[in-house]
PDB file of N, CA and C in Angstrom:
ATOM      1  N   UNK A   1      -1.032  -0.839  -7.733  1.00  0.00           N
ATOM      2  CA  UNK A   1      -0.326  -0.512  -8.960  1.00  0.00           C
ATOM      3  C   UNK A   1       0.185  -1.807  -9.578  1.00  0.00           C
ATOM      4  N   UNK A   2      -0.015  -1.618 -10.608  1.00  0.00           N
ATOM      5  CA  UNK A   2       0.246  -2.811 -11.507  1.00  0.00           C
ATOM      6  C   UNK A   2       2.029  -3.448 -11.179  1.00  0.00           C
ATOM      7  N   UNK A   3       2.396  -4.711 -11.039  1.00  0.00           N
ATOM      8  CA  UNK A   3       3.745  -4.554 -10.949  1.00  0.00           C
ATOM      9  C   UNK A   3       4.389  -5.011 -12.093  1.00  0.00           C
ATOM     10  N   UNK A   4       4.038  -4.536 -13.322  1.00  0.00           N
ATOM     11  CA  UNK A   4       4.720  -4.114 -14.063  1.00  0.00           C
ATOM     12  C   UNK A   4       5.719  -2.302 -13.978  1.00  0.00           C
ATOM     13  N   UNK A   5       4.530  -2.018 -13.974  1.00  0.00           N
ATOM     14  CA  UNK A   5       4.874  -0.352 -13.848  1.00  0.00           C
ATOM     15  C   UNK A   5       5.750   0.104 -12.826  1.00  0.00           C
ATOM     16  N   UNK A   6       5.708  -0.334 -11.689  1.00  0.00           N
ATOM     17  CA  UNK A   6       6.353  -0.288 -10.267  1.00  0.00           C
ATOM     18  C   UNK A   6       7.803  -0.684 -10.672  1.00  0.00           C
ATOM     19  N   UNK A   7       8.140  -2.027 -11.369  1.00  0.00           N
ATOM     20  CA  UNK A   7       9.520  -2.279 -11.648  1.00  0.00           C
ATOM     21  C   UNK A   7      10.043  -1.444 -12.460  1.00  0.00           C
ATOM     22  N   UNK A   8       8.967  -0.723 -13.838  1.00  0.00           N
ATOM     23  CA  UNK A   8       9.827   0.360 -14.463  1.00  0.00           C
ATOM     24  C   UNK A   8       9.926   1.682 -14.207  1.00  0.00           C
ATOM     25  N   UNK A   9       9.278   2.049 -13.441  1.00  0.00           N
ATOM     26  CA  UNK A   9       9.600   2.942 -12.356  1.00  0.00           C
ATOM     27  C   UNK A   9      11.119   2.883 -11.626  1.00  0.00           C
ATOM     28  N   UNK A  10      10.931   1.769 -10.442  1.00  0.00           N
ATOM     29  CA  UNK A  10      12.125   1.528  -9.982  1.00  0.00           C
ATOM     30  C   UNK A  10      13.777   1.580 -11.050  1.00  0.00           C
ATOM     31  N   UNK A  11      13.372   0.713 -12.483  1.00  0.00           N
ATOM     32  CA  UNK A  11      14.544   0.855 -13.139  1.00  0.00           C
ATOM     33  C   UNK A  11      14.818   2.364 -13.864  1.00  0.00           C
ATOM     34  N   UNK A  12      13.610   2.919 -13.888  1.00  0.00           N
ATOM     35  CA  UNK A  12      14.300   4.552 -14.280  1.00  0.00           C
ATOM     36  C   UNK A  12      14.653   4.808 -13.419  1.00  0.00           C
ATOM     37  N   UNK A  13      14.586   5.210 -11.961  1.00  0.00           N
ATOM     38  CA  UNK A  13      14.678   6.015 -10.792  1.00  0.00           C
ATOM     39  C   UNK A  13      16.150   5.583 -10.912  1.00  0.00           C
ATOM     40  N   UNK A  14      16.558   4.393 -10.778  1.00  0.00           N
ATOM     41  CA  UNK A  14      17.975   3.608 -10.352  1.00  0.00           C
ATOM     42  C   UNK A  14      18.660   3.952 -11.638  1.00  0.00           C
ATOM     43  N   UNK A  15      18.494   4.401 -12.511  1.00  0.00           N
ATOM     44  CA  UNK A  15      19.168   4.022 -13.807  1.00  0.00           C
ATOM     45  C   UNK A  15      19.465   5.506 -13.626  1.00  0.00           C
ATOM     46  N   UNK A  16      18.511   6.564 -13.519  1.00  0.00           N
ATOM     47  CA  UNK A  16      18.920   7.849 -13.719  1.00  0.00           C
ATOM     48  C   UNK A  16      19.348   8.538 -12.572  1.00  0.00           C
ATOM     49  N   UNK A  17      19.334   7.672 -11.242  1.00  0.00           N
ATOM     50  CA  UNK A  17      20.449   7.891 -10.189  1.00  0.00           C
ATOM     51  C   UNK A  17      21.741   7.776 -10.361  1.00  0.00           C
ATOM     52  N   UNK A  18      22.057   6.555 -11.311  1.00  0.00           N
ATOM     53  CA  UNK A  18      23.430   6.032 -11.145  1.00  0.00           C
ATOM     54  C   UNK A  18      24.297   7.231 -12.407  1.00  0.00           C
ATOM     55  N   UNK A  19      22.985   7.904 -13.397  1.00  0.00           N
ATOM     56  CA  UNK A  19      23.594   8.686 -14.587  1.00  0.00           C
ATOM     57  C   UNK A  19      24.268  10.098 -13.719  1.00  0.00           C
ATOM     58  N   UNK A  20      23.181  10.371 -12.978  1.00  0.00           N
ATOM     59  CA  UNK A  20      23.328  11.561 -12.063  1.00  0.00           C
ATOM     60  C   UNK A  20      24.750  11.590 -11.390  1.00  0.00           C
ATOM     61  N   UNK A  21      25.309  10.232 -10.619  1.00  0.00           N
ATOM     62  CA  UNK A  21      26.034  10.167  -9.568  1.00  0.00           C
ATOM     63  C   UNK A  21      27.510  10.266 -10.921  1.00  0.00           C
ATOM     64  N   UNK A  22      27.246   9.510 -12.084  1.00  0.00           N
ATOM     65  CA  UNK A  22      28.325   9.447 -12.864  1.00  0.00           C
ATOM     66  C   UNK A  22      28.708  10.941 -13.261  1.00  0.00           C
ATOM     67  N   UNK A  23      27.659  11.560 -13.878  1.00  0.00           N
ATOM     68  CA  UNK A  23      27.909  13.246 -13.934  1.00  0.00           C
ATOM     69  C   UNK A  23      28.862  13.404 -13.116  1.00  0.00           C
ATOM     70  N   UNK A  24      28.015  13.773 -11.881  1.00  0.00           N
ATOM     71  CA  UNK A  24      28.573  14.740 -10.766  1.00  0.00           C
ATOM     72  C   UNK A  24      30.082  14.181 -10.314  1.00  0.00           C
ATOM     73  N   UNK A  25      30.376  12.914 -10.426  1.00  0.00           N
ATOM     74  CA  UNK A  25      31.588  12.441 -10.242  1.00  0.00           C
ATOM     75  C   UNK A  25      32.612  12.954 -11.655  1.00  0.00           C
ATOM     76  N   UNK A  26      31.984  12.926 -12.422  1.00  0.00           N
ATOM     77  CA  UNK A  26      32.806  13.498 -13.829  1.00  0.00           C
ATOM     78  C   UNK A  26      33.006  14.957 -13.849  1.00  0.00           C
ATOM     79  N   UNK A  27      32.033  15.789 -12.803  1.00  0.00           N
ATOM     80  CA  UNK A  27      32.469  16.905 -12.993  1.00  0.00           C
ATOM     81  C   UNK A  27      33.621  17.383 -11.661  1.00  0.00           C
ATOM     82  N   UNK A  28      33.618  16.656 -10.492  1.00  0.00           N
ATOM     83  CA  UNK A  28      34.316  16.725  -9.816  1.00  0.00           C
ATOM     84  C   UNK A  28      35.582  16.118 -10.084  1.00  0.00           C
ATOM     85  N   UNK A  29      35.764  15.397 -10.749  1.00  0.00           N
ATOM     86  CA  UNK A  29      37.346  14.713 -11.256  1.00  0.00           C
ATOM     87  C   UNK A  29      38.083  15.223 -12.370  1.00  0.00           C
ATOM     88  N   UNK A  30      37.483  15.377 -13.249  1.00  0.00           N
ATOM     89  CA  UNK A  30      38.123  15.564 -14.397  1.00  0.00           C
ATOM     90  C   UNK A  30      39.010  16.800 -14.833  1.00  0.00           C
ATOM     91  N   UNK A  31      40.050  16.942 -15.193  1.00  0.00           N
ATOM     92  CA  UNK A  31      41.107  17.711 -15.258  1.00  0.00           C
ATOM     93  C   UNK A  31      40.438  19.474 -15.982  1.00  0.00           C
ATOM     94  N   UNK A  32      39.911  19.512 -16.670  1.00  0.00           N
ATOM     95  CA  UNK A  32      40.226  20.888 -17.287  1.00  0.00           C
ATOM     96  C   UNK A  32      38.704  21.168 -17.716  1.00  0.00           C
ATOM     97  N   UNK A  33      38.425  22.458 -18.222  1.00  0.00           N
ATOM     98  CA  UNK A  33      37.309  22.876 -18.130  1.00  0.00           C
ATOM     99  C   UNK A  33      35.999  22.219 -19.379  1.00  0.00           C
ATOM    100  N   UNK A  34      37.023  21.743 -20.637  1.00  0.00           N
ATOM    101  CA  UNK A  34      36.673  21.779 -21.592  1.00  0.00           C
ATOM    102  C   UNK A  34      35.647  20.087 -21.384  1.00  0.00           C
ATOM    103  N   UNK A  35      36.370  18.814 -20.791  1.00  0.00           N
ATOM    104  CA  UNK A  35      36.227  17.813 -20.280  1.00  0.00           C
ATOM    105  C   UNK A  35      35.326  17.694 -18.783  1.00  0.00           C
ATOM    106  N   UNK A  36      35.632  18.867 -18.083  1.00  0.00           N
ATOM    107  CA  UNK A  36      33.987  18.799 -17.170  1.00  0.00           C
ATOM    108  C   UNK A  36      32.943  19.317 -17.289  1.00  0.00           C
ATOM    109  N   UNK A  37      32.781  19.464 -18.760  1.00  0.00           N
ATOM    110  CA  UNK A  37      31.972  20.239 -19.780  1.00  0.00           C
ATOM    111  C   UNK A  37      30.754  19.511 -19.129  1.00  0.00           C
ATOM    112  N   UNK A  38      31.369  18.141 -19.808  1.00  0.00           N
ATOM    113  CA  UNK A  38      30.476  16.608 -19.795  1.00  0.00           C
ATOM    114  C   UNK A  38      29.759  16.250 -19.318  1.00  0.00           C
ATOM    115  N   UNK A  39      30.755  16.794 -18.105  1.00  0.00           N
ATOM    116  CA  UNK A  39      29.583  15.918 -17.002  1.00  0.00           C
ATOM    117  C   UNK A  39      28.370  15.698 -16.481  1.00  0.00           C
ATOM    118  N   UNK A  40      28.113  17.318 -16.432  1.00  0.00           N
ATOM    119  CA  UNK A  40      26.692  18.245 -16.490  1.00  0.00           C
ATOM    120  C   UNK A  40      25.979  17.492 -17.303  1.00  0.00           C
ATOM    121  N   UNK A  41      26.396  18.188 -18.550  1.00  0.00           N
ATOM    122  CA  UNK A  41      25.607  17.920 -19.644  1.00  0.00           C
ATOM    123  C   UNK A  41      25.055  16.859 -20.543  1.00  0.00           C
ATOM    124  N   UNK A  42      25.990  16.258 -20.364  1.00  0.00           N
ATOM    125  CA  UNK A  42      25.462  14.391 -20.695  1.00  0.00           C
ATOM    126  C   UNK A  42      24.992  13.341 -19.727  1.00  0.00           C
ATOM    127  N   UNK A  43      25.543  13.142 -18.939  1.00  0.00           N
ATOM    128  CA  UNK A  43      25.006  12.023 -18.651  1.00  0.00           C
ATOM    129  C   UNK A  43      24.529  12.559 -17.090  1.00  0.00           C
ATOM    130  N   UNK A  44      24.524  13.774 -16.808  1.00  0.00           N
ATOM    131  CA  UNK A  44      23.217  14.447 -15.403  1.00  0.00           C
ATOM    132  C   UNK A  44      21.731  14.500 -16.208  1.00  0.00           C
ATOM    133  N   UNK A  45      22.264  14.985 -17.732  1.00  0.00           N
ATOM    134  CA  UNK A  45      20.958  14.770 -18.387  1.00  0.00           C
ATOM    135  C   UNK A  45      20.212  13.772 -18.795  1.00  0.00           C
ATOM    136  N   UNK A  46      20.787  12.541 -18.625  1.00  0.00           N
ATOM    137  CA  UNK A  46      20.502  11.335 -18.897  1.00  0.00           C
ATOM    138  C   UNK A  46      19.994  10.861 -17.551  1.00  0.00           C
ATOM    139  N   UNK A  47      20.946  11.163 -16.273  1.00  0.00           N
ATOM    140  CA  UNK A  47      19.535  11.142 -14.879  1.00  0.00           C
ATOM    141  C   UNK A  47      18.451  11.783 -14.968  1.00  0.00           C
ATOM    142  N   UNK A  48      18.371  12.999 -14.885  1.00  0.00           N
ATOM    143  CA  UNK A  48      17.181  14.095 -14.541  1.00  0.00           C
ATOM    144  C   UNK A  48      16.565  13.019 -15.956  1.00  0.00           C
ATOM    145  N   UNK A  49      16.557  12.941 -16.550  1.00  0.00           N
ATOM    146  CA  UNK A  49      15.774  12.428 -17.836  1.00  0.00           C
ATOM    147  C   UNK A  49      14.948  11.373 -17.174  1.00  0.00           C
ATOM    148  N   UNK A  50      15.842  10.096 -16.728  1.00  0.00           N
ATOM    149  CA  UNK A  50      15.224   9.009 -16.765  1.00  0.00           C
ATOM    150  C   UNK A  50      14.310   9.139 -14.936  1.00  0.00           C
ATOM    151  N   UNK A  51      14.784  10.325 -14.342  1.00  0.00           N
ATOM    152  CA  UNK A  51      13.660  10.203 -13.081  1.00  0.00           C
ATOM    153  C   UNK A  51      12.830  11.137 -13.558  1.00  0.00           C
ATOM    154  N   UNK A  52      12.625  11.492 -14.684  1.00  0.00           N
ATOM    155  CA  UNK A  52      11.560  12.292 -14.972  1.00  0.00           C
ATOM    156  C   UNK A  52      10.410  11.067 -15.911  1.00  0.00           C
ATOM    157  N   UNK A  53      11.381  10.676 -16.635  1.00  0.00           N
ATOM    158  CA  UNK A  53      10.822   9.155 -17.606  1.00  0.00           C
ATOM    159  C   UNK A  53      10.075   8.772 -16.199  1.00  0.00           C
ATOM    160  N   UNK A  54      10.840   7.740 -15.053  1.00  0.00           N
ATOM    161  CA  UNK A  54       9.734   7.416 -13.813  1.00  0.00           C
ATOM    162  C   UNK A  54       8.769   8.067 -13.416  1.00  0.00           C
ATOM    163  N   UNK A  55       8.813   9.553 -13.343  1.00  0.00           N
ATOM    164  CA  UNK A  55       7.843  10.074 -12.931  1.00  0.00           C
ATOM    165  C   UNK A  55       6.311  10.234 -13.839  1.00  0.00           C
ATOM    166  N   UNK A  56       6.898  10.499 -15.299  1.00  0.00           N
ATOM    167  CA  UNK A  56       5.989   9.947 -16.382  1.00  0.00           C
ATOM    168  C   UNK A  56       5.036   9.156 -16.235  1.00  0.00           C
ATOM    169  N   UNK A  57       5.903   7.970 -15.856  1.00  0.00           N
ATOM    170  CA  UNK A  57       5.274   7.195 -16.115  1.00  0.00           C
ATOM    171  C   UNK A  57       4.212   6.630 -14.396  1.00  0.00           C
ATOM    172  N   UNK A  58       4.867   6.695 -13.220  1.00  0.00           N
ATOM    173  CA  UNK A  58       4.065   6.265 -12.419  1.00  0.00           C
ATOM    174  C   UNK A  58       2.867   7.698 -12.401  1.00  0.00           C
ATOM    175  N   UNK A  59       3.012   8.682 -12.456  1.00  0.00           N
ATOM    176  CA  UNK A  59       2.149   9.600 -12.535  1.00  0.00           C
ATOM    177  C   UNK A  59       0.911   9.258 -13.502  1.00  0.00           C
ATOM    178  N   UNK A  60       1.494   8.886 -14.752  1.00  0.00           N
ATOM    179  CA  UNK A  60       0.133   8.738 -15.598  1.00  0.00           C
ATOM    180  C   UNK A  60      -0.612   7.450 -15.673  1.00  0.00           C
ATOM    181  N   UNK A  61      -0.149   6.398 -14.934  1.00  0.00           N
ATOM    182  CA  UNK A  61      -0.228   5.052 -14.397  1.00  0.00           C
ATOM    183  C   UNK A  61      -1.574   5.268 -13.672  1.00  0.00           C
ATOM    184  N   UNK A  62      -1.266   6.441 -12.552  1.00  0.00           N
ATOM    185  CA  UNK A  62      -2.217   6.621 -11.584  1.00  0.00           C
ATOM    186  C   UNK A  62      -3.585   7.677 -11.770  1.00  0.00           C
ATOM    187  N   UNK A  63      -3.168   8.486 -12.621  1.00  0.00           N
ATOM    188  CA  UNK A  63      -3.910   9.291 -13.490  1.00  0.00           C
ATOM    189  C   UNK A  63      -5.219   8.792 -15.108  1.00  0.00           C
ATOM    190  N   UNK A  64      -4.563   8.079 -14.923  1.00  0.00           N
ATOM    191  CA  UNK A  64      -4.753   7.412 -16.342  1.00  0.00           C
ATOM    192  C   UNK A  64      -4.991   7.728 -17.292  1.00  0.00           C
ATOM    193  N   UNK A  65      -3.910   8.749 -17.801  1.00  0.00           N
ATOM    194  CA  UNK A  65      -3.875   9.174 -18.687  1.00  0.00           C
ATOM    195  C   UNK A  65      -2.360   9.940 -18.644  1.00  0.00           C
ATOM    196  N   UNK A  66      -1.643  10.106 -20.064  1.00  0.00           N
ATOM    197  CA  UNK A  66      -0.572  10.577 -20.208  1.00  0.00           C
ATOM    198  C   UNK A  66      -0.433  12.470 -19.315  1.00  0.00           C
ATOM    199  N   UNK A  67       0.803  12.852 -18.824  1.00  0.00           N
ATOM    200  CA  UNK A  67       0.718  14.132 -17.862  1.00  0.00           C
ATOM    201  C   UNK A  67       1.608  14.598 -18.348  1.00  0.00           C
ATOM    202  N   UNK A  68       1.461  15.874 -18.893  1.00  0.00           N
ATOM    203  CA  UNK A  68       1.677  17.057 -20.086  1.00  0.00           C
ATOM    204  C   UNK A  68       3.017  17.334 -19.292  1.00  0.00           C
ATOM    205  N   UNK A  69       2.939  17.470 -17.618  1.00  0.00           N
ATOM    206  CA  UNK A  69       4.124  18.329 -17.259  1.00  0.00           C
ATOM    207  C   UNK A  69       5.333  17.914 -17.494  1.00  0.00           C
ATOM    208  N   UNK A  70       5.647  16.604 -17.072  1.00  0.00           N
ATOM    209  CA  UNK A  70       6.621  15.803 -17.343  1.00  0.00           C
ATOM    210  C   UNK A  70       7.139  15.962 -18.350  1.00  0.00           C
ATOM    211  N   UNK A  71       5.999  15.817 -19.721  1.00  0.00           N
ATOM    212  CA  UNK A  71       6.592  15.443 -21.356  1.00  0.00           C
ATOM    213  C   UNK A  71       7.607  16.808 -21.582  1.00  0.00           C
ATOM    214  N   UNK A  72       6.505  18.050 -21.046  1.00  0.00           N
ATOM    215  CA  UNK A  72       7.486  19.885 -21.204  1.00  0.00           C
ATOM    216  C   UNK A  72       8.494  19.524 -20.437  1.00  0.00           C
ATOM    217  N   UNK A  73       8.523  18.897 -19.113  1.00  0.00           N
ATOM    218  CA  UNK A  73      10.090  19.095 -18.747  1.00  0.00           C
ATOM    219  C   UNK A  73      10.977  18.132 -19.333  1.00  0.00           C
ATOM    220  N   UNK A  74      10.936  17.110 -19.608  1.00  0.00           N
ATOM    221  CA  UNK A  74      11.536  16.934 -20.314  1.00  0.00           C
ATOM    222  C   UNK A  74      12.122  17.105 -21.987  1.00  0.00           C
ATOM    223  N   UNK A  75      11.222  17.819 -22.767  1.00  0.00           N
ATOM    224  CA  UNK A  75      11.446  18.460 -23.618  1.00  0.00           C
ATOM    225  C   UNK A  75      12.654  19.760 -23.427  1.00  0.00           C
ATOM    226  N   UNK A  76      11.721  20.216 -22.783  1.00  0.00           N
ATOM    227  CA  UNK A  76      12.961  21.413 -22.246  1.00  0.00           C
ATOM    228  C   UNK A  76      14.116  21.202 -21.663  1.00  0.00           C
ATOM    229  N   UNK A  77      14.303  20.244 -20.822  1.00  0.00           N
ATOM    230  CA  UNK A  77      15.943  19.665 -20.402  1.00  0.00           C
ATOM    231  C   UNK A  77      16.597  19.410 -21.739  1.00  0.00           C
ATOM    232  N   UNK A  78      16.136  18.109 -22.398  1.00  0.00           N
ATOM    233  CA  UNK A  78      16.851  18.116 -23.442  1.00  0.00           C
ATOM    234  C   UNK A  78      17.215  19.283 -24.465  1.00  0.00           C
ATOM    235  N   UNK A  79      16.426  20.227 -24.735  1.00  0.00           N
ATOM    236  CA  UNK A  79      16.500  20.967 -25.564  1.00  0.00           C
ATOM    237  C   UNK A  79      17.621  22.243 -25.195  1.00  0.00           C
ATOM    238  N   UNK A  80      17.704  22.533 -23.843  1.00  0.00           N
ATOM    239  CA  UNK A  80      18.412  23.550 -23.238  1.00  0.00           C
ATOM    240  C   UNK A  80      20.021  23.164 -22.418  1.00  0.00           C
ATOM    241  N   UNK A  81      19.799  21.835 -22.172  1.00  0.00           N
ATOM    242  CA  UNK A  81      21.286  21.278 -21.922  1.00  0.00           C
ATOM    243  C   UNK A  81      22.453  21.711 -23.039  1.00  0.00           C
ATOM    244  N   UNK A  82      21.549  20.838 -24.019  1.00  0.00           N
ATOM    245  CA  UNK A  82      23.240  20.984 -24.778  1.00  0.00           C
ATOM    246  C   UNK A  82      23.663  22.321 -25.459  1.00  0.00           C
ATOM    247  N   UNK A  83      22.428  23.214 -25.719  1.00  0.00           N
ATOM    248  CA  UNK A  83      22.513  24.982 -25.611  1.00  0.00           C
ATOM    249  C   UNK A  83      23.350  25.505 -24.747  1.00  0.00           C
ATOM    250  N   UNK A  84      22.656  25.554 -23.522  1.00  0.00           N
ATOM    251  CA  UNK A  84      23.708  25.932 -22.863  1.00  0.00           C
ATOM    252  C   UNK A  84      25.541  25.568 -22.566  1.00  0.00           C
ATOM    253  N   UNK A  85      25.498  24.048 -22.574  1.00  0.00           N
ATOM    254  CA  UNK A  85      27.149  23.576 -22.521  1.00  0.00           C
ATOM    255  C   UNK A  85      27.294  24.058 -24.146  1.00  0.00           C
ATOM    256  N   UNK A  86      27.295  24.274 -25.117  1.00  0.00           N
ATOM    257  CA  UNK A  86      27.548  24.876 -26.542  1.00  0.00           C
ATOM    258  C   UNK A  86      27.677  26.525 -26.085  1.00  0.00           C
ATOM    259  N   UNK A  87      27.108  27.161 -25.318  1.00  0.00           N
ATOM    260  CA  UNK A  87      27.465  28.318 -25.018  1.00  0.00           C
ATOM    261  C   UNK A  87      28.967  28.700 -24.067  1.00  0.00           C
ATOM    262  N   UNK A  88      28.522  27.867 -23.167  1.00  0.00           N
ATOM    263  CA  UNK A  88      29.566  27.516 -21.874  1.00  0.00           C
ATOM    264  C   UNK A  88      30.782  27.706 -22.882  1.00  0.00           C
ATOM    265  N   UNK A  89      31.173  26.210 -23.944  1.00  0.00           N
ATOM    266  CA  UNK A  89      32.652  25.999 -24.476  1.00  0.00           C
ATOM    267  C   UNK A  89      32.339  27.174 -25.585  1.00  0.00           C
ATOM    268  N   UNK A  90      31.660  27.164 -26.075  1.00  0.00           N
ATOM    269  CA  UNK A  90      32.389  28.867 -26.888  1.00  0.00           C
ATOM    270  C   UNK A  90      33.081  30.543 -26.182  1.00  0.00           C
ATOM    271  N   UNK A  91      32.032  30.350 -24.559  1.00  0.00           N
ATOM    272  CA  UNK A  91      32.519  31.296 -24.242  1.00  0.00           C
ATOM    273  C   UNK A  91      33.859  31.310 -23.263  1.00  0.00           C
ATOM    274  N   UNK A  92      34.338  29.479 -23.570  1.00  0.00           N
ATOM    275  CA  UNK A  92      35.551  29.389 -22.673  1.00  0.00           C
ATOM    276  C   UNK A  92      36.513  29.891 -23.838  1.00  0.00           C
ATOM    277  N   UNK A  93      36.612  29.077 -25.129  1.00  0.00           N
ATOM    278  CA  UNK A  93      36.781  29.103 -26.478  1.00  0.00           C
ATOM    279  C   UNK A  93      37.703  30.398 -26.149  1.00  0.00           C
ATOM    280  N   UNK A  94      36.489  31.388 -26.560  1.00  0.00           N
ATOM    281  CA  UNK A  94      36.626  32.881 -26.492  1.00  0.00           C
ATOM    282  C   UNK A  94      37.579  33.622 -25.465  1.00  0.00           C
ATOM    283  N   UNK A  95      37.595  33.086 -24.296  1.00  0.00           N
ATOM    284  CA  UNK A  95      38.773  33.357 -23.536  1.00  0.00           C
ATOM    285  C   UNK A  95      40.220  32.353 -23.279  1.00  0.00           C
ATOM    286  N   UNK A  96      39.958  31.931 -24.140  1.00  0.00           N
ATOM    287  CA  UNK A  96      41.262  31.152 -23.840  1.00  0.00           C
ATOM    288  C   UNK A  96      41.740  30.346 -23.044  1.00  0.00           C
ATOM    289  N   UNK A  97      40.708  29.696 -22.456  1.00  0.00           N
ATOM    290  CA  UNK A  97      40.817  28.788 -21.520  1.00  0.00           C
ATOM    291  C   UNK A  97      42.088  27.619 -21.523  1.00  0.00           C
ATOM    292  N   UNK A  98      42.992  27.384 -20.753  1.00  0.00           N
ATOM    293  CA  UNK A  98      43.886  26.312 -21.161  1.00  0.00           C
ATOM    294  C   UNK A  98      43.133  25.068 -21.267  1.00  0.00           C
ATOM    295  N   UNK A  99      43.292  23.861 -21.984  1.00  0.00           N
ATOM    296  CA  UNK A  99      43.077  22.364 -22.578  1.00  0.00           C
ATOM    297  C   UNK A  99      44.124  21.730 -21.727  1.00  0.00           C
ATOM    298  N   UNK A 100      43.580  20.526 -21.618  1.00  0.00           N
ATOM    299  CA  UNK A 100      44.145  19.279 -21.082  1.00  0.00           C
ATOM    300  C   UNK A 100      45.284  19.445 -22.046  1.00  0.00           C
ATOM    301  N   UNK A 101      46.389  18.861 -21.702  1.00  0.00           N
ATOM    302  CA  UNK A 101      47.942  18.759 -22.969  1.00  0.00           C
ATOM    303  C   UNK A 101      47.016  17.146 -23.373  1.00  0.00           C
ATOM    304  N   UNK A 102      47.227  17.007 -24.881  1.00  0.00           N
ATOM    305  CA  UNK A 102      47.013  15.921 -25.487  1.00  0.00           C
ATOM    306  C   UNK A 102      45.461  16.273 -26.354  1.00  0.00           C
ATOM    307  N   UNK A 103      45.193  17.101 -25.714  1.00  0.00           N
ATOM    308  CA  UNK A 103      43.664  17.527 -26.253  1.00  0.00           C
ATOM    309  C   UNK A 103      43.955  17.450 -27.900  1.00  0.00           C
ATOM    310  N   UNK A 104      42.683  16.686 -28.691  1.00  0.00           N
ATOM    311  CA  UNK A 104      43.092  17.184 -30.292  1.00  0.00           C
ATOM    312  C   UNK A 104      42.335  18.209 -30.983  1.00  0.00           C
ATOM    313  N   UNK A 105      42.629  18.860 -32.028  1.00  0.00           N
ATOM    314  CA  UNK A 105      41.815  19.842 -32.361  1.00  0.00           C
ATOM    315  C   UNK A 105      41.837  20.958 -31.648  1.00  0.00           C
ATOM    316  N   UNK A 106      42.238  22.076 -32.239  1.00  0.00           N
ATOM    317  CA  UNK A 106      42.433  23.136 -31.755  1.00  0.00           C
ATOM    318  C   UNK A 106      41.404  24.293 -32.342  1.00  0.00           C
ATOM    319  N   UNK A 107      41.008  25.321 -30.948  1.00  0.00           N
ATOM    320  CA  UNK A 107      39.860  26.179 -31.610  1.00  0.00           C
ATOM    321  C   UNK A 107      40.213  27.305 -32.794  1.00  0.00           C
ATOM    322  N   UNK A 108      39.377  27.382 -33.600  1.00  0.00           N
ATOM    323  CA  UNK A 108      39.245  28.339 -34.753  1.00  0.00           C
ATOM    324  C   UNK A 108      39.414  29.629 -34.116  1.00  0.00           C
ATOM    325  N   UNK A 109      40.133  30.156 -35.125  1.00  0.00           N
ATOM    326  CA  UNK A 109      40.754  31.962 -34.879  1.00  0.00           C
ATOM    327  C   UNK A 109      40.134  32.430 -36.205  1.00  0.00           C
ATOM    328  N   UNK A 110      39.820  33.712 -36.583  1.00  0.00           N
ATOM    329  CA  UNK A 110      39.355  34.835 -37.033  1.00  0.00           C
ATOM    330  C   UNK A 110      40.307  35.104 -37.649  1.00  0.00           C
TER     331      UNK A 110
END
C-alpha cells in the first residue's frame, strides 16, 4: 500500500478516535440534558465520520475503485444525527426538562 494512503488512514482512524473519546467524555460529564445533547451528536459524529472517511479510503485504495458502502453510511450518519438530537431536545422541550441555571434563551410556549 502506497504510504501515502496508510498515513491518511492512520490520521482519520486517530483523529476520529480522539472525536469519539471527546463525545463520550462530554456526554458523561456534562451537567444537564440539554448540553449532553452534544456530545452524541457532534463530535461522536465527527469520529464515526472520520473512521468511516479511513475506511473509505483504505478500502477503495485496495479495490481500486471508489466503495458505495461507506459513501451511504456516511451519508446517512450525517443526515440522521442531527434529526434525531433535534427530536431528542424538542421532546425534552416538550416535557419540561430542567436547564443548566445560566442557560440563555428560553423555550417557546403556545
Amino acid at each position: 500500500m502506497d504510504i501515502l494512503i496508510e498515513w491518511l488512514v492512520a490520521i482519520f482512524v486517530v483523529v476520529g478516535g480522539i472525536f469519539a473519546l471527546i463525545g463520550s467524555i462530554g456526554l458523561a460529564r456534562l451537567p444537564d440534558f440539554y448540553t449532553r445533547l452534544h456530545g452524541p451528536t457532534k463530535a461522536t459524529t465527527l469520529g464515526v465520520g472520520g473512521t468511516i472517511i479511513a475506511s473509505l479510503l483504505f478500502f477503495s485504495w485496495q479495490e481500486r475503485g471508489l466503495q458505495l458502502h461507506e459513501v451511504l453510511i456516511t451519508l446517512f450518519l450525517f443526515i440522521t444525527a442531527p434529526v434525531s438530537a433535534h427530536m431528542l431536545a424538542k421532546a425534552a422541550m416538550h416535557r419540561d426538562l430542567k436547564r443548566m441555571k445560566g442557560t440563555q434563551g428560553k423555550p417557546w410556549k403556545q
